[in-house]
Protein backbone atom coordinates (compact mmCIF):
# COMPACT_ATOMS: atom_id res chain seq x y z
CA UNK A 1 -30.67 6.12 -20.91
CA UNK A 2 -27.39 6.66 -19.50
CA UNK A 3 -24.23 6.82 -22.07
CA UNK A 4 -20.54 6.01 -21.99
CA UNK A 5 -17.94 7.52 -23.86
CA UNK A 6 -14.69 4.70 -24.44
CA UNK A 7 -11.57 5.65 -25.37
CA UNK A 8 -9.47 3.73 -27.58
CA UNK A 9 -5.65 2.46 -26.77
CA UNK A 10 -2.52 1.37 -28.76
CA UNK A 11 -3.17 -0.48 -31.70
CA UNK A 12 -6.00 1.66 -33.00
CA UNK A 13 -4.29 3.72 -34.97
CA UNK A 14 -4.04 4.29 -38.73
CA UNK A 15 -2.24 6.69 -41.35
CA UNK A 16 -5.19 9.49 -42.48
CA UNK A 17 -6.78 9.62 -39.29
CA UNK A 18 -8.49 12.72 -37.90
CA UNK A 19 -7.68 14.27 -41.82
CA UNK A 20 -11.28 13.81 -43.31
CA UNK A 21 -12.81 15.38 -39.65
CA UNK A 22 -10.30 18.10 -39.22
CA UNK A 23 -10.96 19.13 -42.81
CA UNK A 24 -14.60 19.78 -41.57
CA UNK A 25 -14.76 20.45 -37.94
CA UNK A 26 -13.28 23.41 -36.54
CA UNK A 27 -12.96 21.54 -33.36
CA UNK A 28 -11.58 19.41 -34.65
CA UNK A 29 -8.41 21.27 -36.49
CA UNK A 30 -8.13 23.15 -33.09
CA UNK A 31 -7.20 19.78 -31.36
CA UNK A 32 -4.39 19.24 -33.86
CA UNK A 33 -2.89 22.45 -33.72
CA UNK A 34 -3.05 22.45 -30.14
CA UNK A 35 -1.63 18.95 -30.01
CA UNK A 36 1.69 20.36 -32.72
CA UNK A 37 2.42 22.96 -30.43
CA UNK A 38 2.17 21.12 -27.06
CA UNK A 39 4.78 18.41 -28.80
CA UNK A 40 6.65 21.05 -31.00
CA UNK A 41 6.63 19.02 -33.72
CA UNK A 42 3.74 18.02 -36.08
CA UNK A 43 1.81 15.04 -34.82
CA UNK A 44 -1.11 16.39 -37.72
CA UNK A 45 0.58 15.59 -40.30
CA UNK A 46 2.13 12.12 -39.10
CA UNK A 47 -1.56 11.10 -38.41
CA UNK A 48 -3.12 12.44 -41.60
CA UNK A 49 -0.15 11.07 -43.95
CA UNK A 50 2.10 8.87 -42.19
CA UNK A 51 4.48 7.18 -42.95
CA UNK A 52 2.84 3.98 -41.14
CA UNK A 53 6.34 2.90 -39.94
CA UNK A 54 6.56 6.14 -38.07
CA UNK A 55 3.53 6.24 -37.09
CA UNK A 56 3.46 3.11 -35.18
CA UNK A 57 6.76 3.56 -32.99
CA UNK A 58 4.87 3.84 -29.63
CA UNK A 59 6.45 7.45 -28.82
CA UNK A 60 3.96 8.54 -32.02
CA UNK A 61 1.33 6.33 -31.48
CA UNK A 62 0.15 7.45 -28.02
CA UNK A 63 -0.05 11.01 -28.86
CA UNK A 64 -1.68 10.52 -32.13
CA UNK A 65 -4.51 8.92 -30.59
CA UNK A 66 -5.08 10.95 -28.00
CA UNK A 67 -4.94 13.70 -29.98
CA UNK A 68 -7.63 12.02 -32.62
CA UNK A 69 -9.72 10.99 -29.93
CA UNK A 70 -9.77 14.32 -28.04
CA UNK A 71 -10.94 16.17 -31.84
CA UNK A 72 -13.67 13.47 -32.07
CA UNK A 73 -15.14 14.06 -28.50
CA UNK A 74 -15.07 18.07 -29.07
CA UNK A 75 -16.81 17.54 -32.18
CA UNK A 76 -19.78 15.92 -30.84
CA UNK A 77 -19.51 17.72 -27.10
CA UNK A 78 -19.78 21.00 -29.38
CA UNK A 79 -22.82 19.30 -31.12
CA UNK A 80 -24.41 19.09 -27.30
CA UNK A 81 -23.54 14.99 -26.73
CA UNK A 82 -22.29 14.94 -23.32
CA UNK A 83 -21.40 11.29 -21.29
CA UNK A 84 -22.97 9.97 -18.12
CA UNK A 85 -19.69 8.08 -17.58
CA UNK A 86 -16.27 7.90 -19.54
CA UNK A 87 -13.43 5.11 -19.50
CA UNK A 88 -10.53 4.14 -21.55
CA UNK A 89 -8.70 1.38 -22.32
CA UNK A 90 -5.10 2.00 -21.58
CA UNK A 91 -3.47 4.62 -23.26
CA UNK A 92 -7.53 5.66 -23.88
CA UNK A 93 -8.00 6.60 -20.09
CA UNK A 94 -5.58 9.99 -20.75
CA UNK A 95 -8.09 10.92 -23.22
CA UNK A 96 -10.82 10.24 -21.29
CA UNK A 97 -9.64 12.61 -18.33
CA UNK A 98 -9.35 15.03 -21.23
CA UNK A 99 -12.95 14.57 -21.96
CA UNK A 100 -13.99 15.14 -18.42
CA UNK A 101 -11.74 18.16 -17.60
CA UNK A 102 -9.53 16.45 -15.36
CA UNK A 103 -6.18 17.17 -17.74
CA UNK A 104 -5.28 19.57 -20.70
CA UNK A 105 -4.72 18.12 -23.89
CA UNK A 106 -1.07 20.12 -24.23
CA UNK A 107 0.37 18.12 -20.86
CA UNK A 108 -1.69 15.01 -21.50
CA UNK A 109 0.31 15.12 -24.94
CA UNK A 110 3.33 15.66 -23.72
CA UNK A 111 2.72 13.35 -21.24
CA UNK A 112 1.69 10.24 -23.28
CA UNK A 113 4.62 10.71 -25.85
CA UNK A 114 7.19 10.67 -22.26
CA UNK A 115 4.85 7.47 -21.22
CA UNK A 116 5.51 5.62 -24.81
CA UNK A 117 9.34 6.55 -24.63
CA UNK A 118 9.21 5.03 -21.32
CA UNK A 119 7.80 1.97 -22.00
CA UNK A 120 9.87 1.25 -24.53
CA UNK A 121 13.13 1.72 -22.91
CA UNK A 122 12.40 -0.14 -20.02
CA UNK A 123 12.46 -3.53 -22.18
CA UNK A 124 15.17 -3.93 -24.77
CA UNK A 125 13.95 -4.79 -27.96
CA UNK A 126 12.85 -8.05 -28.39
CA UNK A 127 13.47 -9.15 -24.84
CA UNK A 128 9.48 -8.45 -23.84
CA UNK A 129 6.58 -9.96 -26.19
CA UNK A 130 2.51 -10.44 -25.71
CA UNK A 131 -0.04 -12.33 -26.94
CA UNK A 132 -3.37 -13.30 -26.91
CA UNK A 133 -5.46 -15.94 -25.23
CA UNK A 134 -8.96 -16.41 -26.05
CA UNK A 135 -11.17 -19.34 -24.84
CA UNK A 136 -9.84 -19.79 -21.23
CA UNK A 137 -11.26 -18.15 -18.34
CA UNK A 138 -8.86 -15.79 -16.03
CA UNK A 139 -8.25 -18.81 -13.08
CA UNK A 140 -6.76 -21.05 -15.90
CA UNK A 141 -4.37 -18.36 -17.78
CA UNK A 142 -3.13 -17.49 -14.33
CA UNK A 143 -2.49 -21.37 -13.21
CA UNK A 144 -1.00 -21.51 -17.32
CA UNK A 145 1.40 -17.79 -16.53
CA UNK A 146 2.55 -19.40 -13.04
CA UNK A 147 3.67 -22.66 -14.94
CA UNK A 148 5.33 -21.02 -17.46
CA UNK A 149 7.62 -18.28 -15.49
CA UNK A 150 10.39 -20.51 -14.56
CA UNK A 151 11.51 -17.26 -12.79
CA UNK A 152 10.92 -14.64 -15.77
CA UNK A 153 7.98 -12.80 -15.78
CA UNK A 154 4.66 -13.32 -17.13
CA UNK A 155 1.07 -12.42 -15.88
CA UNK A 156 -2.50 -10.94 -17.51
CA UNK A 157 -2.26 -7.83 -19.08
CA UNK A 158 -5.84 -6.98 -20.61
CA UNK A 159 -8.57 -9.28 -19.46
CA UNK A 160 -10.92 -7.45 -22.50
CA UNK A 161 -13.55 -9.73 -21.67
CA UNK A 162 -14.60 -13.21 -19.95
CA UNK A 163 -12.88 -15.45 -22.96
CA UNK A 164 -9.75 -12.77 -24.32
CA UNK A 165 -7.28 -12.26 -22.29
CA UNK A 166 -3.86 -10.96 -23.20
CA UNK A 167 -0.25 -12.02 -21.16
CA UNK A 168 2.82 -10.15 -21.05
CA UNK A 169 6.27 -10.52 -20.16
CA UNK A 170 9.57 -11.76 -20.76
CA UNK A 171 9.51 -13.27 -24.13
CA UNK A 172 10.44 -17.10 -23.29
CA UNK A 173 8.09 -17.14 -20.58
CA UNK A 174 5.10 -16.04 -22.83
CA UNK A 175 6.37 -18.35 -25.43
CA UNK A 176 5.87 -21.10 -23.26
CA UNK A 177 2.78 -20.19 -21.73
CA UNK A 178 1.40 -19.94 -25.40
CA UNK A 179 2.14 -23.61 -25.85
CA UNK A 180 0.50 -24.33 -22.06
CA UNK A 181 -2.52 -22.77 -23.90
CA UNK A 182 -2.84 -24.57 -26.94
CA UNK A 183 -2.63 -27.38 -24.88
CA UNK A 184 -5.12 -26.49 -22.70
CA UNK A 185 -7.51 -26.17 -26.00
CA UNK A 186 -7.28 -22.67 -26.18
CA UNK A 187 -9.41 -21.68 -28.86
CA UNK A 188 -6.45 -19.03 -29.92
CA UNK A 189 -3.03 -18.50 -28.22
CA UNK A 190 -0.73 -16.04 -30.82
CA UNK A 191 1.78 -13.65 -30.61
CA UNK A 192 1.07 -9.90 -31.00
CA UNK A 193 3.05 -7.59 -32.81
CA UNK A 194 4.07 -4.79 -30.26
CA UNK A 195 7.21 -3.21 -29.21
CA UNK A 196 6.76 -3.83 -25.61
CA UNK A 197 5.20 -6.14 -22.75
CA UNK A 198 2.70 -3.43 -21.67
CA UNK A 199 1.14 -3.91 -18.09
CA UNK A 200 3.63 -6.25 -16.96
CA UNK A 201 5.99 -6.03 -13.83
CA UNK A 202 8.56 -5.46 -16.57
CA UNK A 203 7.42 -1.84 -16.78
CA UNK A 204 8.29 -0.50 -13.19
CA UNK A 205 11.08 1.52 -14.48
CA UNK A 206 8.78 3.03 -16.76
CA UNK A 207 6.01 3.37 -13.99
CA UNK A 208 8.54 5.06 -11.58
CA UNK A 209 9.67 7.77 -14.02
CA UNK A 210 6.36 8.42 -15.14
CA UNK A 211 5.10 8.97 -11.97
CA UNK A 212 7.82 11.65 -11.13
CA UNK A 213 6.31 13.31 -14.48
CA UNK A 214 2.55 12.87 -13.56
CA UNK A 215 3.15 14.66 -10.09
CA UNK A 216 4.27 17.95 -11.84
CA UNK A 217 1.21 17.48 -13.89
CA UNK A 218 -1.92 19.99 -12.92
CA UNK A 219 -5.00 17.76 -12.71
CA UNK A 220 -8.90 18.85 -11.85
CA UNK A 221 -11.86 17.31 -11.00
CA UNK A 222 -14.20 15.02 -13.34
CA UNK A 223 -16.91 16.89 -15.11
CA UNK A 224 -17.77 13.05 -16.17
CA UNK A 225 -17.22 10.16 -13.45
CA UNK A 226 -14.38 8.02 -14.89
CA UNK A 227 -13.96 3.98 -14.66
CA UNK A 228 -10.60 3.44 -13.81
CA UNK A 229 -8.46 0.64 -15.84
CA UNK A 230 -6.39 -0.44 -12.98
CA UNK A 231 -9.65 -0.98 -10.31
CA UNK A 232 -12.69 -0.85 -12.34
CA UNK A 233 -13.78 1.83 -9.82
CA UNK A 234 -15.82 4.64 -10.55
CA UNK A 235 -13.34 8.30 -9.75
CA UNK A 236 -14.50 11.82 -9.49
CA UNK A 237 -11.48 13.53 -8.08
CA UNK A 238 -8.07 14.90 -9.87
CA UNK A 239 -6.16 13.14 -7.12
CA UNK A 240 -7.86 9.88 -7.99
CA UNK A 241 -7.16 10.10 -11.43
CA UNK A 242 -3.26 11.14 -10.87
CA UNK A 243 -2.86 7.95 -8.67
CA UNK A 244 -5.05 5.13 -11.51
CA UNK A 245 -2.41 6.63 -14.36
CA UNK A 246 0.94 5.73 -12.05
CA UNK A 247 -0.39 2.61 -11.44
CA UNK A 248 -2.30 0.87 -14.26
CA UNK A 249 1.32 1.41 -16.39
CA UNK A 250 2.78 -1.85 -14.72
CA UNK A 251 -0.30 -3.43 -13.48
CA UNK A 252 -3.32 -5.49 -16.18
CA UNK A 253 -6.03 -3.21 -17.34
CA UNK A 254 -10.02 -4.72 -15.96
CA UNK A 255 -11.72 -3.84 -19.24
CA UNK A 256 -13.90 -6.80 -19.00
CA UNK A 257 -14.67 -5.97 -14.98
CA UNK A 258 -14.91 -1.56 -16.16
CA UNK A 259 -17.63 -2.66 -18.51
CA UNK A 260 -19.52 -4.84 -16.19
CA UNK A 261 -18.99 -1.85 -13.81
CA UNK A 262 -20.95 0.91 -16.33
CA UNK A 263 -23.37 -1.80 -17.26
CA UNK A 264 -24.35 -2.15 -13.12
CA UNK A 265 -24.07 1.94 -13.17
CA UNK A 266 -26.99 1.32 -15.79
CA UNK A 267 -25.11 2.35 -19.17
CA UNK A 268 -27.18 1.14 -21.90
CA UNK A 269 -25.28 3.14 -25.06
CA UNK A 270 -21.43 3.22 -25.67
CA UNK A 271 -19.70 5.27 -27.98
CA UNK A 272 -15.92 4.24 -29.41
CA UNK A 273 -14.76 8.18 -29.36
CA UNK A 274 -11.41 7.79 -31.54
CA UNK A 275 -10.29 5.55 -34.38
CA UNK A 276 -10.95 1.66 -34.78
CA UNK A 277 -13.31 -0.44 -33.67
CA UNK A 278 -11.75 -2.48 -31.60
CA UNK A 279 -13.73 -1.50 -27.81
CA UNK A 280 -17.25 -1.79 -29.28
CA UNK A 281 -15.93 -5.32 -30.55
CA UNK A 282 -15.08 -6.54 -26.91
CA UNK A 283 -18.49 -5.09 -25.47
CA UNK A 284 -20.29 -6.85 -28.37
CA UNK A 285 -18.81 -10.30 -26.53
CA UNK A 286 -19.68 -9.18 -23.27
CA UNK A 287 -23.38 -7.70 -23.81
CA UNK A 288 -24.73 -8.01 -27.27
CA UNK A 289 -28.40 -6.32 -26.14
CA UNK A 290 -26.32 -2.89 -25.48
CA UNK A 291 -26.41 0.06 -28.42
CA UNK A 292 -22.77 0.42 -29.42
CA UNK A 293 -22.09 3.25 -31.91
CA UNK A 294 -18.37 4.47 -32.99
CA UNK A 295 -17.04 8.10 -33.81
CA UNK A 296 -13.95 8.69 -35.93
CA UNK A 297 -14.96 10.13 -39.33
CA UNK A 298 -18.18 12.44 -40.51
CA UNK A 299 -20.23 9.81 -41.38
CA UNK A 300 -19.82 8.11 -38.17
CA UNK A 301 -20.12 11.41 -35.98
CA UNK A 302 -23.56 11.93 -37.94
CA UNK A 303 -24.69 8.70 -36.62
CA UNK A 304 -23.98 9.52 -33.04
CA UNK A 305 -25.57 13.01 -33.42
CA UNK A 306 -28.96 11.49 -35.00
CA UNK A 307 -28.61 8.74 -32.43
CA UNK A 308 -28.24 10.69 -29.54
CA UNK A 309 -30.02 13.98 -29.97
């Protein structure tokens, strides 16, 4: 029975997390504490306390869940649970080359908190916006984005599965594609709540000066083969792994194609290693006869461990 770890994104995060485990694990409180010094500031106590606000400004967010992420995987790779195959969705992918080797937590921290700064400043405020489509297949959002440019940008930017997909771009033009949709008897079309039109052609700028940063990085081989977000291809080397993070900033994350990808590499069990819920909900639409367990608190880390031992 071969077993994927997934790595949660943006959007999964919450004030407390990673409290309740670091209080218990020793791995756990290590990951922190490496995490505050790598950022030289405390990104333990944001996560276990807040304040929310804070918390959420994308700069935060990205480190935070790495960070939580990276304590939950050393808890239960300490306990002997080791993947066949890793992936993560966005954001998730840096901590899944942290689970296979391929980076250090200290410059995939400071990396993810330059890649959030980024992002944001390559969109003013309120100029970029997102939202989600679910009920159309991928041929008709991209015949709905094309009619609703009008020369701004808009495109897929997470096709999570074969019904939810998410746009992005330039506010207006997502606007108006979200009204193509509805009329197109989209069972949802809404606006999400972010700070920036993630994997859009918006974020080059962010993409090129990332890239400058990810080039200095040091970067190993996979312990664990990785799915890629930006090819739903299956990577093994450093080099491979350097080149998927420049380019999946500004280009729509395959989680719908990854999982098909692990399922046809003959995954059977996938673990959510980090907080939410939210990947284990997407696989549940795309394979319901799969064993999905998550891991962010004790209680849930026992489960794996009796699950998987």
């Amino acid at each position: 029975m071969k077993v994927a770890f997934l790595f949660p994104g943006q959007g999964s995060q919450y004030a407390g997390m990673g409290r309740e485990l670091s209080e218990k694990f020793p791995e756990a409180r290590a990951a922190f504490a490496e995490a505050d010094v790598a950022l030289d500031f405390p990104i333990s106590r944001l996560s276990f306390e807040g304040p929310e606000e804070k918390l959420k400004l994308t700069e935060n967010t990205q480190p935070a869940i790495l960070t939580m992420s990276t304590a939950v995987f050393r808890v239960l790779e300490a306990r002997g649970i080791h993947p066949d195959f890793v992936a993560g969705h966005s954001l998730g992918e840096y901590s899944a080359l942290v689970a296979a080797g391929a980076m250090k937590l200290r410059d995939a921290a400071a990396l993810v908190r330059k890649r959030g700064r980024y992002m944001q400043e390559a969109v003013p405020v309120g100029a970029g916006a997102m939202a989600a489509l679910v009920g159309l297949d991928v041929s008709v959002v991209q015949g709905i984005c094309e009619r609703a440019a009008e020369g701004q940008v808009v495109s897929p930017a997470n096709l999570n599965s074969s019904g939810q997909i998410v746009i992005a771009g330039n506010r207006e033009a997502v606007e108006r594609a979200v009204v193509l949709a509805k009329e197109a008897r989209a069972r949802m079309a809404v606006l999400l709540k972010v700070s920036a039109p993630f994997h859009s052609a918006l974020l080059k700028p962010a993409e090129h000066r990332l890239s400058a940063d990810l080039d200095r990085c040091e970067f190993a081989d996979l312990q664990y083969p990785l799915v890629t977000n930006v090819d739903a291809a299956v990577i093994r080397t450093g080099i491979e792994a350097c080149s998927a993070l420049k380019r999946q900033v500004s280009r729509p994350v395959l989680w719908y194609e990854s999982i098909q990808r692990l399922l046809d590499e003959g995954v059977r069990t996938f673990v959510e290693v980090g907080p939410g819920k939210v990947l284990l909900g997407l696989i549940r639409s795309i394979d319901k006869s799969v064993t999905m367990l998550g891991a962010e608190d004790e209680k849930s880390v026992e489960n794996v461990l009796n699950a998987l031992l």
